[in-house]
C-alpha atoms as a PDB file:
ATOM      1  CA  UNK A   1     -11.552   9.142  21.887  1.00  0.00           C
ATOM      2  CA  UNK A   2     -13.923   6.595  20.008  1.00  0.00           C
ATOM      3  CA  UNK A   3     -14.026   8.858  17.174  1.00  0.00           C
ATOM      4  CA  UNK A   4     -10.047   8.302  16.476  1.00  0.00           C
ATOM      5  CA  UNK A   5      -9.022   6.009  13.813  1.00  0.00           C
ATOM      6  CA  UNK A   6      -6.212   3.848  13.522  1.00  0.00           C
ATOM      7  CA  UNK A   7      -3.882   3.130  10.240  1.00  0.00           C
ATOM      8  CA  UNK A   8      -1.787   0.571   9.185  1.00  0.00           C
ATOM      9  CA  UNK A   9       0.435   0.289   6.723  1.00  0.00           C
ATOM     10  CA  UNK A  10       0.538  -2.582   4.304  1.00  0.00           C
ATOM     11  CA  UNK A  11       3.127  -2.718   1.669  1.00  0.00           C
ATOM     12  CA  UNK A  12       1.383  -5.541  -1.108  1.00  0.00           C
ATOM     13  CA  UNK A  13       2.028  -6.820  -4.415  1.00  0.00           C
ATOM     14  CA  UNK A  14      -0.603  -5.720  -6.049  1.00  0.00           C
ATOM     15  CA  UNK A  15      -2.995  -2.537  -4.758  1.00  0.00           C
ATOM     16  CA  UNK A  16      -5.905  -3.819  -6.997  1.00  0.00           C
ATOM     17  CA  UNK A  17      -6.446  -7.703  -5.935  1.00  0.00           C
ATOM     18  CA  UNK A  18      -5.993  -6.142  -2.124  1.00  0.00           C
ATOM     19  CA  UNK A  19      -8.672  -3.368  -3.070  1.00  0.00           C
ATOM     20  CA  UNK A  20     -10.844  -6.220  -4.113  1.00  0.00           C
ATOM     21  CA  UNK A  21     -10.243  -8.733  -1.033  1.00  0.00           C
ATOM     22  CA  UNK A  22     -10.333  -6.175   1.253  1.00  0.00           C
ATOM     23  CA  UNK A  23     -13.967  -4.697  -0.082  1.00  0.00           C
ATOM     24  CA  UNK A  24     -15.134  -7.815  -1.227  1.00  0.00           C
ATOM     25  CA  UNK A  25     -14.125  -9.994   1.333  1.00  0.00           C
ATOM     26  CA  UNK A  26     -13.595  -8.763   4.705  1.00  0.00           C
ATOM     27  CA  UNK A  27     -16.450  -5.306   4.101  1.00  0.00           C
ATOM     28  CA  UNK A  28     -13.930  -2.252   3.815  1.00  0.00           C
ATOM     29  CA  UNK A  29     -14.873   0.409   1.764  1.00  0.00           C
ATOM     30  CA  UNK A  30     -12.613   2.593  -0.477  1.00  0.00           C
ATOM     31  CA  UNK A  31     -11.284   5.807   0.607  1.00  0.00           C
ATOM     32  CA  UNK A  32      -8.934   6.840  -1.684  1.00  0.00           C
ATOM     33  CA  UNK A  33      -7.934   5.059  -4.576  1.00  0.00           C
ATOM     34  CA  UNK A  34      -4.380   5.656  -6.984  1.00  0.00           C
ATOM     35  CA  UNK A  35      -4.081   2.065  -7.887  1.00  0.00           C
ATOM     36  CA  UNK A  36      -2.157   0.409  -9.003  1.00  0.00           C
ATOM     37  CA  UNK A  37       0.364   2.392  -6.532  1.00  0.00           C
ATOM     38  CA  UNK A  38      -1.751   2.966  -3.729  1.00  0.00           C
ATOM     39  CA  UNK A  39      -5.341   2.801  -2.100  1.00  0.00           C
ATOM     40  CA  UNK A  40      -6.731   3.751   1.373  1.00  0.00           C
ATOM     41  CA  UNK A  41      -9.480   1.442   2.813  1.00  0.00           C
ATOM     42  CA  UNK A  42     -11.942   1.771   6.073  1.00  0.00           C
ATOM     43  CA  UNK A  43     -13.348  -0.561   8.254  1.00  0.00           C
ATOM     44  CA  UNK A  44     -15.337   1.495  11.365  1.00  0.00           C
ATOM     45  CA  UNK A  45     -12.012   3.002  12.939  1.00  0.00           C
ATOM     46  CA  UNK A  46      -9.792   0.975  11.275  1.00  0.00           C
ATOM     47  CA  UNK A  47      -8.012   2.398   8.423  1.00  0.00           C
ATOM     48  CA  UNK A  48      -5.452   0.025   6.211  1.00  0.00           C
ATOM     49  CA  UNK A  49      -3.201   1.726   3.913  1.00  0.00           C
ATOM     50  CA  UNK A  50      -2.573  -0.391   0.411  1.00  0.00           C
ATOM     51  CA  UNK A  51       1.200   0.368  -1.118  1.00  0.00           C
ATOM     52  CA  UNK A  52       2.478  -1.159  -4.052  1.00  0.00           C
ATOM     53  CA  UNK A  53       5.947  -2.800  -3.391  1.00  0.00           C
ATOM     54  CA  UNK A  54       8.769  -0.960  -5.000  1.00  0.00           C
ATOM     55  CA  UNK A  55      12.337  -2.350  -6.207  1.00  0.00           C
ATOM     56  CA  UNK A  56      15.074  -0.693  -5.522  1.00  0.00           C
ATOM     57  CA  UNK A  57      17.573  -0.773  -8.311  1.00  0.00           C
ATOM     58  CA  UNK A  58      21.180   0.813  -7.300  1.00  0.00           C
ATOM     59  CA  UNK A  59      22.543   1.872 -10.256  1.00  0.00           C
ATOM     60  CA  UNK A  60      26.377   1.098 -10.745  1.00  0.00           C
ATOM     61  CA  UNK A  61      29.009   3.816 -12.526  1.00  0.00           C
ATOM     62  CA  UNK A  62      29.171   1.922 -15.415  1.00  0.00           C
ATOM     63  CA  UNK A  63      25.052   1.735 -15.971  1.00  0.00           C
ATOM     64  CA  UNK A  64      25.148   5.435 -15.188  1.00  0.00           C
ATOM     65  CA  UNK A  65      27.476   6.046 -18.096  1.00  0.00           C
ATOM     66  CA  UNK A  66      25.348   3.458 -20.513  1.00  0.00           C
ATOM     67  CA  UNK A  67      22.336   5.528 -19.758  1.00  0.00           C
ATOM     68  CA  UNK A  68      23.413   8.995 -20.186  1.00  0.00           C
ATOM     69  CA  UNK A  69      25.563   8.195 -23.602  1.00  0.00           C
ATOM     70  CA  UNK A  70      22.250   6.727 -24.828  1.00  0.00           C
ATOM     71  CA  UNK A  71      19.925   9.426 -24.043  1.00  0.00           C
ATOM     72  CA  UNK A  72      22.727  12.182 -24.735  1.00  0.00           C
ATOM     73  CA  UNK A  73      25.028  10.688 -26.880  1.00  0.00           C
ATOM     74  CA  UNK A  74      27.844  11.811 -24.547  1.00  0.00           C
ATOM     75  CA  UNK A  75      31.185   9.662 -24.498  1.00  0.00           C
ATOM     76  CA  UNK A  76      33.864   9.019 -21.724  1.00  0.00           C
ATOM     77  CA  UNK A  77      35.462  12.149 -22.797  1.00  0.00           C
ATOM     78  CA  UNK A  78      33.239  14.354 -22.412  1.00  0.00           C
ATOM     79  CA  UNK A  79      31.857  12.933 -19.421  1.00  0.00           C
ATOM     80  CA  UNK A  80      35.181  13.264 -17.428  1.00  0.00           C
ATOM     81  CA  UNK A  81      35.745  17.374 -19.015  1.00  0.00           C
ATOM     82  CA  UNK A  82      32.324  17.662 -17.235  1.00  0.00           C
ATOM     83  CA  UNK A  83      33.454  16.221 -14.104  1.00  0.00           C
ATOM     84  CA  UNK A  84      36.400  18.379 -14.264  1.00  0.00           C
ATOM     85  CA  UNK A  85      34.290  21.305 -14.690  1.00  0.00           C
ATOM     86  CA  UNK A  86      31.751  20.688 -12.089  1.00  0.00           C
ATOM     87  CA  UNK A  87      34.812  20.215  -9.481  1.00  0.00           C
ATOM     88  CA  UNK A  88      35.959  23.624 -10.126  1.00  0.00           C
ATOM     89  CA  UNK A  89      32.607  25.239  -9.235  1.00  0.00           C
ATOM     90  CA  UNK A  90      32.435  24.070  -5.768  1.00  0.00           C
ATOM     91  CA  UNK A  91      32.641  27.116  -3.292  1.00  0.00           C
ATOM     92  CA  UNK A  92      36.523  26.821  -1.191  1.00  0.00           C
ATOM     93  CA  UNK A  93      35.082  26.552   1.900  1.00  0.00           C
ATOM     94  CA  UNK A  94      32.788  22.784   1.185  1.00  0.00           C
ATOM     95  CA  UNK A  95      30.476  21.570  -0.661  1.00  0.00           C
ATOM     96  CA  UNK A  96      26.950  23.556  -1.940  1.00  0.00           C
ATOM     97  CA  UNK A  97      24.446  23.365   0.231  1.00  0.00           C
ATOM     98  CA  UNK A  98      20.397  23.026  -0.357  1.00  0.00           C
ATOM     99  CA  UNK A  99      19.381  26.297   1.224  1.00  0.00           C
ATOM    100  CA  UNK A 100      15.519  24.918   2.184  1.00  0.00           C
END
């Protein structure tokens, strides 16, 4: 059992300056390292897992619609035949499922 290591998860602001503080500072040593997303650092049996903080944007109709006449050049029109379309392919017994 002395051979087990534990993990912790640390969600940071930046994976590099915690790289560096943990190493530098406190004696960890670098496991794995995808900065600046993440980074995996050991102390003995102590293991501390570096992730970059993430925003979460929720995108609203309206942005949807910016974004896909910009990249596709597709207006309200032909956004709402495709809706149209895409209702009619759904099986009459409910909605598609993800077979995996």
């Amino acid at each position: 059992m002395a051979d087990e290591r534990v993990s912790v998860r640390y969600i940071v602001d930046d994976v590099p300056a915690a790289i560096d503080f943990y190493t530098s500072d406190l004696g960890f040593t670098v496991l794995t390292s995808a900065a600046p997303a993440f980074a995996d650092v050991a102390r003995g049996n102590l293991r501390l897992l570096l992730n970059k903080r993430f925003k979460i944007v929720l995108a609203t109709p309206s942005a949807i619609h910016a974004v896909i006449k910009k990249q596709f050049g597709l207006g309200a029109e032909t956004l709402q035949r495709l809706r149209e379309e895409r209702s009619g392919l759904a099986p009459p017994d409910g909605p598609i499922r993800n077979p995996w």
